[in-house]
PDB file of N, CA and C in Angstrom:
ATOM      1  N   UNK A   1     -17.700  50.006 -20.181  1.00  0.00           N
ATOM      2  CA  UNK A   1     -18.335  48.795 -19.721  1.00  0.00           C
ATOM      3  C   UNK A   1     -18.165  48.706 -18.211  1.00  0.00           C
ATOM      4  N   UNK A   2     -19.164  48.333 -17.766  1.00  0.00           N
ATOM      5  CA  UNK A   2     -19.374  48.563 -16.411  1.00  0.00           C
ATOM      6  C   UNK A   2     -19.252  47.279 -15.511  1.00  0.00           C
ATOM      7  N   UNK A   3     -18.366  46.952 -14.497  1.00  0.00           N
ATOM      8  CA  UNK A   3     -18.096  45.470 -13.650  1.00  0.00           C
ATOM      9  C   UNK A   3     -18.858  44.814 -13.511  1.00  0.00           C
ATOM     10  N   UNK A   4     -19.088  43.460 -14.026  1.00  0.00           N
ATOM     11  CA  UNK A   4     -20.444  42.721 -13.775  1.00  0.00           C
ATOM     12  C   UNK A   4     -20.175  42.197 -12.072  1.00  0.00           C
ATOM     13  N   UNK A   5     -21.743  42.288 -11.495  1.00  0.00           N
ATOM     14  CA  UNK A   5     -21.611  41.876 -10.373  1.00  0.00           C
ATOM     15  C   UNK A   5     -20.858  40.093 -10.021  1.00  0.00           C
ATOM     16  N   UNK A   6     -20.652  40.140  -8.943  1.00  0.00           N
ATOM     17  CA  UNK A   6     -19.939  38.893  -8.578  1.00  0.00           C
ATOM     18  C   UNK A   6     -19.969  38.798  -6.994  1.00  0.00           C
ATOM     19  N   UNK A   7     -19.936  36.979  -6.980  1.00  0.00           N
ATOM     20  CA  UNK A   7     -20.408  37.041  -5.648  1.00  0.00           C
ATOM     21  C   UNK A   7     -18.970  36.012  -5.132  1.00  0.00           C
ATOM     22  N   UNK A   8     -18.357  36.022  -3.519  1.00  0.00           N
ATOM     23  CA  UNK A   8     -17.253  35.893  -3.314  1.00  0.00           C
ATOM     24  C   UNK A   8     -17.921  34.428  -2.964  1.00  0.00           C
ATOM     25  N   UNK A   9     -16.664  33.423  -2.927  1.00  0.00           N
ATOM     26  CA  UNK A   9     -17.342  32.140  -2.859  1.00  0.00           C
ATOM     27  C   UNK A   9     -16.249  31.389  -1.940  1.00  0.00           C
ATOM     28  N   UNK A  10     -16.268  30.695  -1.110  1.00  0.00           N
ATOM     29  CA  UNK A  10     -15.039  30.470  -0.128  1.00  0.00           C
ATOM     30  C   UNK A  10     -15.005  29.036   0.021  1.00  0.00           C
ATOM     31  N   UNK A  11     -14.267  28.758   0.006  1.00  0.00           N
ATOM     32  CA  UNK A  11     -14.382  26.839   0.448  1.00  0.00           C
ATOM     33  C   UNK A  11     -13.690  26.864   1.098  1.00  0.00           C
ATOM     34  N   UNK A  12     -14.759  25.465   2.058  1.00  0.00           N
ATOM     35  CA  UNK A  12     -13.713  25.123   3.863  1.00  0.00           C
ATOM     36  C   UNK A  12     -13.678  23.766   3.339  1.00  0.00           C
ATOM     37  N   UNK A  13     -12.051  23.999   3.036  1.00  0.00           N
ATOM     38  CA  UNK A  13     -11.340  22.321   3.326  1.00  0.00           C
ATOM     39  C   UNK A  13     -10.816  21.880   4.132  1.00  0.00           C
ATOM     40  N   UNK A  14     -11.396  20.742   4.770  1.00  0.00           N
ATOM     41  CA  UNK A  14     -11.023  20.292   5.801  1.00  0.00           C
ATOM     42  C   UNK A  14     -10.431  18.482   5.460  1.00  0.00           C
ATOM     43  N   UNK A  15      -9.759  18.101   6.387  1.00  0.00           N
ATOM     44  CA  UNK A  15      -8.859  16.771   6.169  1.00  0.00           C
ATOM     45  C   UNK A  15      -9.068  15.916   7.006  1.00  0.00           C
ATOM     46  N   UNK A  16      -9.802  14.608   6.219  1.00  0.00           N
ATOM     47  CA  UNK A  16     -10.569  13.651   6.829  1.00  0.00           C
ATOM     48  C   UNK A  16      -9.388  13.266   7.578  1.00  0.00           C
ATOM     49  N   UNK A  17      -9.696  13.009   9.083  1.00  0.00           N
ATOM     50  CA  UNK A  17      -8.649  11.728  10.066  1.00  0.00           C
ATOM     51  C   UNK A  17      -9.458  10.890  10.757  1.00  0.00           C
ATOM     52  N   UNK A  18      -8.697   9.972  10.932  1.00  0.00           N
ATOM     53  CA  UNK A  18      -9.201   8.625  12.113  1.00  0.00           C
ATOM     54  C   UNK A  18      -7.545   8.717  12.528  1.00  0.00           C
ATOM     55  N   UNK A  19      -8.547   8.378  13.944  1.00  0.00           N
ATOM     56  CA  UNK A  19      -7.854   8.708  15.025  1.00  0.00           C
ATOM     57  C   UNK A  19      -6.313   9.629  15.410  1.00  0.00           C
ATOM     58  N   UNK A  20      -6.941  10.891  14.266  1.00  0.00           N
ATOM     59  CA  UNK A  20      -5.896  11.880  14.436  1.00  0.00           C
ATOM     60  C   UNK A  20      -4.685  11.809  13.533  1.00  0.00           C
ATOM     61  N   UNK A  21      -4.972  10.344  12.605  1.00  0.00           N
ATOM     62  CA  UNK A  21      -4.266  10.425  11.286  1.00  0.00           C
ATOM     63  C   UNK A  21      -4.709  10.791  10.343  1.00  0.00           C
ATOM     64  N   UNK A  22      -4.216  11.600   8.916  1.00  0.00           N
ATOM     65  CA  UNK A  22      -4.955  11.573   7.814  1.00  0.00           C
ATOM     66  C   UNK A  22      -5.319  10.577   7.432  1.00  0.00           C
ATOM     67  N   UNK A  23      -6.452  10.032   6.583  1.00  0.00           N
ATOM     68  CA  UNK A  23      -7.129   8.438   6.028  1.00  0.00           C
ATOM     69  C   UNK A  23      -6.329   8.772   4.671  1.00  0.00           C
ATOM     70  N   UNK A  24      -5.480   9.752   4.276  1.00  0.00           N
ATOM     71  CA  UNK A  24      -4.921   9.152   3.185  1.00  0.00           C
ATOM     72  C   UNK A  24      -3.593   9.133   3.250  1.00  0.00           C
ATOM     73  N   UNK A  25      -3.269   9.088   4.437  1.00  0.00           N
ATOM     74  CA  UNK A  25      -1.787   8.489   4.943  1.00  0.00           C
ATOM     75  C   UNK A  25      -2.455   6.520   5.543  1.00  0.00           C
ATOM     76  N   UNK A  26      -3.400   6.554   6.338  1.00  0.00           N
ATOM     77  CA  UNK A  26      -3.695   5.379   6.434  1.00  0.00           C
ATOM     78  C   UNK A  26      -3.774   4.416   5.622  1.00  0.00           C
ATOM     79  N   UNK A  27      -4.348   5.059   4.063  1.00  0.00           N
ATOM     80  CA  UNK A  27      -4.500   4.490   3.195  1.00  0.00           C
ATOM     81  C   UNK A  27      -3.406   3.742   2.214  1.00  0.00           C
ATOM     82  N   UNK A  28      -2.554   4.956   2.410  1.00  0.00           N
ATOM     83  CA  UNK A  28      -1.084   4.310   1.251  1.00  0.00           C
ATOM     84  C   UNK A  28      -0.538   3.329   2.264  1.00  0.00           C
ATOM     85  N   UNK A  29      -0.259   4.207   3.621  1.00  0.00           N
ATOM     86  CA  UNK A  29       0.317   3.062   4.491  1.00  0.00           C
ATOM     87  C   UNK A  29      -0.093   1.680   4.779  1.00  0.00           C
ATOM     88  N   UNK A  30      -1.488   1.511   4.395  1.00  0.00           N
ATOM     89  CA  UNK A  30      -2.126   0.218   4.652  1.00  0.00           C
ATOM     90  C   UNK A  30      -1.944  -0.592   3.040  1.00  0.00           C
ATOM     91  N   UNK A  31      -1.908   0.322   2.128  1.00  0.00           N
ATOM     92  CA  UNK A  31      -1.755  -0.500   1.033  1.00  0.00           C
ATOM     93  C   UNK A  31      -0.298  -1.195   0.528  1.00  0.00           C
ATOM     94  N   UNK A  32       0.770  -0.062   1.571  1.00  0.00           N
ATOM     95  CA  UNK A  32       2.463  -0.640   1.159  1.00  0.00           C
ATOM     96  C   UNK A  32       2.458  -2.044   1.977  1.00  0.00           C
ATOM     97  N   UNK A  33       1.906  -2.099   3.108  1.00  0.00           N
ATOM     98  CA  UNK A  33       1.908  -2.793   4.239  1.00  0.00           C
ATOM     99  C   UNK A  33       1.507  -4.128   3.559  1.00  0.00           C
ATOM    100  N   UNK A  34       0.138  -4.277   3.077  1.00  0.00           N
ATOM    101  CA  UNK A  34      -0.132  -4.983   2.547  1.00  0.00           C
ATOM    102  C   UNK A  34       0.714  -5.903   1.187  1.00  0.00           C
ATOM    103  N   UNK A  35       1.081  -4.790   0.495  1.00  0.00           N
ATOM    104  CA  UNK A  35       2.623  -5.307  -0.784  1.00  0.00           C
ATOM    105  C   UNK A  35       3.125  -6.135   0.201  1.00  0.00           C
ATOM    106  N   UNK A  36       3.797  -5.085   1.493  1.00  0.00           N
ATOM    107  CA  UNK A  36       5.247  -5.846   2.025  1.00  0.00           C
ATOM    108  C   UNK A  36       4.921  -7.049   2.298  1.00  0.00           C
ATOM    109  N   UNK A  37       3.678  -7.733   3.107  1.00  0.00           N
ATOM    110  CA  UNK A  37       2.969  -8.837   3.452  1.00  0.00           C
ATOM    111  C   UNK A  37       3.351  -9.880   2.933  1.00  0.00           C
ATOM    112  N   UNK A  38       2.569  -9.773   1.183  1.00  0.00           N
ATOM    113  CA  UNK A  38       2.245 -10.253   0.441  1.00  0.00           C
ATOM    114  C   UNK A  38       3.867 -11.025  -0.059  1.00  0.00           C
ATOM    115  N   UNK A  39       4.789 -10.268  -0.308  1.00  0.00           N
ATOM    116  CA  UNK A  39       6.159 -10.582  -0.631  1.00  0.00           C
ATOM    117  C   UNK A  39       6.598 -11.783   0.005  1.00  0.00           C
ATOM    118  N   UNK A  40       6.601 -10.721   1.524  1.00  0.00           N
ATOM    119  CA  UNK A  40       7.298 -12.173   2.385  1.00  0.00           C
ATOM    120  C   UNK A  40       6.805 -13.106   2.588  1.00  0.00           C
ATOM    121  N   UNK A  41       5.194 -13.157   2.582  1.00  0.00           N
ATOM    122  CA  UNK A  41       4.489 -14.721   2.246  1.00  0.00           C
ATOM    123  C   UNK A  41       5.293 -15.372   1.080  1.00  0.00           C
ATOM    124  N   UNK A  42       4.742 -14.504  -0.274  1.00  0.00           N
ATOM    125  CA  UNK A  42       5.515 -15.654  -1.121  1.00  0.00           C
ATOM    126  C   UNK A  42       7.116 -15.853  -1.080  1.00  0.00           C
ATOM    127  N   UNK A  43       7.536 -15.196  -1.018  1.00  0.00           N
ATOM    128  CA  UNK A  43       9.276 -15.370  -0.323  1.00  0.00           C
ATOM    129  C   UNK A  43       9.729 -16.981   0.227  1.00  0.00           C
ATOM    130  N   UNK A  44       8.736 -16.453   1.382  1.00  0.00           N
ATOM    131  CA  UNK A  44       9.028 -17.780   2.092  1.00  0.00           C
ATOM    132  C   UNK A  44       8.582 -19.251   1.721  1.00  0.00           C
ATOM    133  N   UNK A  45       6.894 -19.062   1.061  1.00  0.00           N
ATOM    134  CA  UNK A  45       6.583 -20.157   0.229  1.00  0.00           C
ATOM    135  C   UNK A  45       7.277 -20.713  -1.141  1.00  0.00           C
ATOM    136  N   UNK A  46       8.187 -20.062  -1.358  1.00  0.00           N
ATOM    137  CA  UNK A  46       8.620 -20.648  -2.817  1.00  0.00           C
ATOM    138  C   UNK A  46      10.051 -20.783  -2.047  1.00  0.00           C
ATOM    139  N   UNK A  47      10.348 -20.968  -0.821  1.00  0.00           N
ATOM    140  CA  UNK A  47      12.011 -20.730  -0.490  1.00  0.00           C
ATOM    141  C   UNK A  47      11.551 -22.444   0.114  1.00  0.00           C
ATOM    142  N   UNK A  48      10.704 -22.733   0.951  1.00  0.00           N
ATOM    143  CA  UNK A  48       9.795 -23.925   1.274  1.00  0.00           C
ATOM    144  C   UNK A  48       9.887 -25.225  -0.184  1.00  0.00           C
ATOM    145  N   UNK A  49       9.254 -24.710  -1.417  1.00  0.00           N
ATOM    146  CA  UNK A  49       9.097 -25.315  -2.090  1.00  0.00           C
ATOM    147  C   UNK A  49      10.287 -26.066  -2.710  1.00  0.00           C
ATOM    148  N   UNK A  50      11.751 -25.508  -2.703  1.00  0.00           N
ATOM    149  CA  UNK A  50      12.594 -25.639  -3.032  1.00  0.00           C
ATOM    150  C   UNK A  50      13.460 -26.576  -2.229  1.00  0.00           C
ATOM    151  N   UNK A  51      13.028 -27.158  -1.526  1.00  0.00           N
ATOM    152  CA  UNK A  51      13.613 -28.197  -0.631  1.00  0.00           C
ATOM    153  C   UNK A  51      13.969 -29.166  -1.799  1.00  0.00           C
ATOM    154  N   UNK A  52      15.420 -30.246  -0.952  1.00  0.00           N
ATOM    155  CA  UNK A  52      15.819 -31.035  -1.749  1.00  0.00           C
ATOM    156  C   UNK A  52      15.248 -32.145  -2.184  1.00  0.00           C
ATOM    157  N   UNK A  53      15.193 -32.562  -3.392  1.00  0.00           N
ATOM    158  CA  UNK A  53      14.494 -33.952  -3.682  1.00  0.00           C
ATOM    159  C   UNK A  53      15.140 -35.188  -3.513  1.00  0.00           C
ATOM    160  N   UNK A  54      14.555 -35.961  -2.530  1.00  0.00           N
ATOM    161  CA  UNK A  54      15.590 -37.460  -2.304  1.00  0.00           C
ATOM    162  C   UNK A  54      15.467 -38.158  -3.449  1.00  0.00           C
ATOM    163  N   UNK A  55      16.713 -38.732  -3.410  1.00  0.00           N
ATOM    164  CA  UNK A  55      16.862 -39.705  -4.419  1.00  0.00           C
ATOM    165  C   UNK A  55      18.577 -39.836  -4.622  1.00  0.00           C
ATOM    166  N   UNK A  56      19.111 -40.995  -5.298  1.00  0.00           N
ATOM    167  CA  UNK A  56      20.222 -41.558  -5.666  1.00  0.00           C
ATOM    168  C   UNK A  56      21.095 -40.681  -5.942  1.00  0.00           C
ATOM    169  N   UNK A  57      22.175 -40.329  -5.912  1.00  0.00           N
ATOM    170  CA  UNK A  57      23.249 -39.249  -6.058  1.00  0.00           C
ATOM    171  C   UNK A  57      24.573 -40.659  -6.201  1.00  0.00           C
ATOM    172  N   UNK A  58      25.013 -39.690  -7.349  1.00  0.00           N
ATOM    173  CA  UNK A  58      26.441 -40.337  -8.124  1.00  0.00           C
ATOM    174  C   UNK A  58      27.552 -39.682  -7.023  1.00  0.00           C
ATOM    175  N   UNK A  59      27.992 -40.766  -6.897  1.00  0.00           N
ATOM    176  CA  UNK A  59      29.687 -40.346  -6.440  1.00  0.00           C
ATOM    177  C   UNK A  59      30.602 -40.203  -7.529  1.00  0.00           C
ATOM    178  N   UNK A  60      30.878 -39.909  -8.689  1.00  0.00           N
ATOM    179  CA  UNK A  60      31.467 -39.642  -9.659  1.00  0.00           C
ATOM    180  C   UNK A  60      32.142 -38.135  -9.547  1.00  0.00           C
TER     181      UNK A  60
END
């Protein structure tokens, strides 16, 4: 049996950047960034909410 012909096939991969970063380093980095954001907003809004409520207190 005789080699069936075949043809060589090459791929050029190349790696998307903006501005000389990879976009999928931009990408995770923009999406942790965003988590971290998000945290310390609510962090601070529920640390806010927790203020004391006036009212009558026992000396007992």
């Amino acid at each position: 049996m005789a080699d069936a012909p075949y043809r060589e096939v090459i791929h050029a991969d190349r790696l998307l950047t903006v501005a000389g970063l990879p976009a999928w380093l931009l990408t995770v980095g923009g999406g942790a960034l965003l988590a971290v954001v998000t945290v310390i907003l609510t962090v601070r809004a529920s640390r806010r909410r927790r203020a004391p409520v006036a009212g009558v207190r026992s000396t007992a």
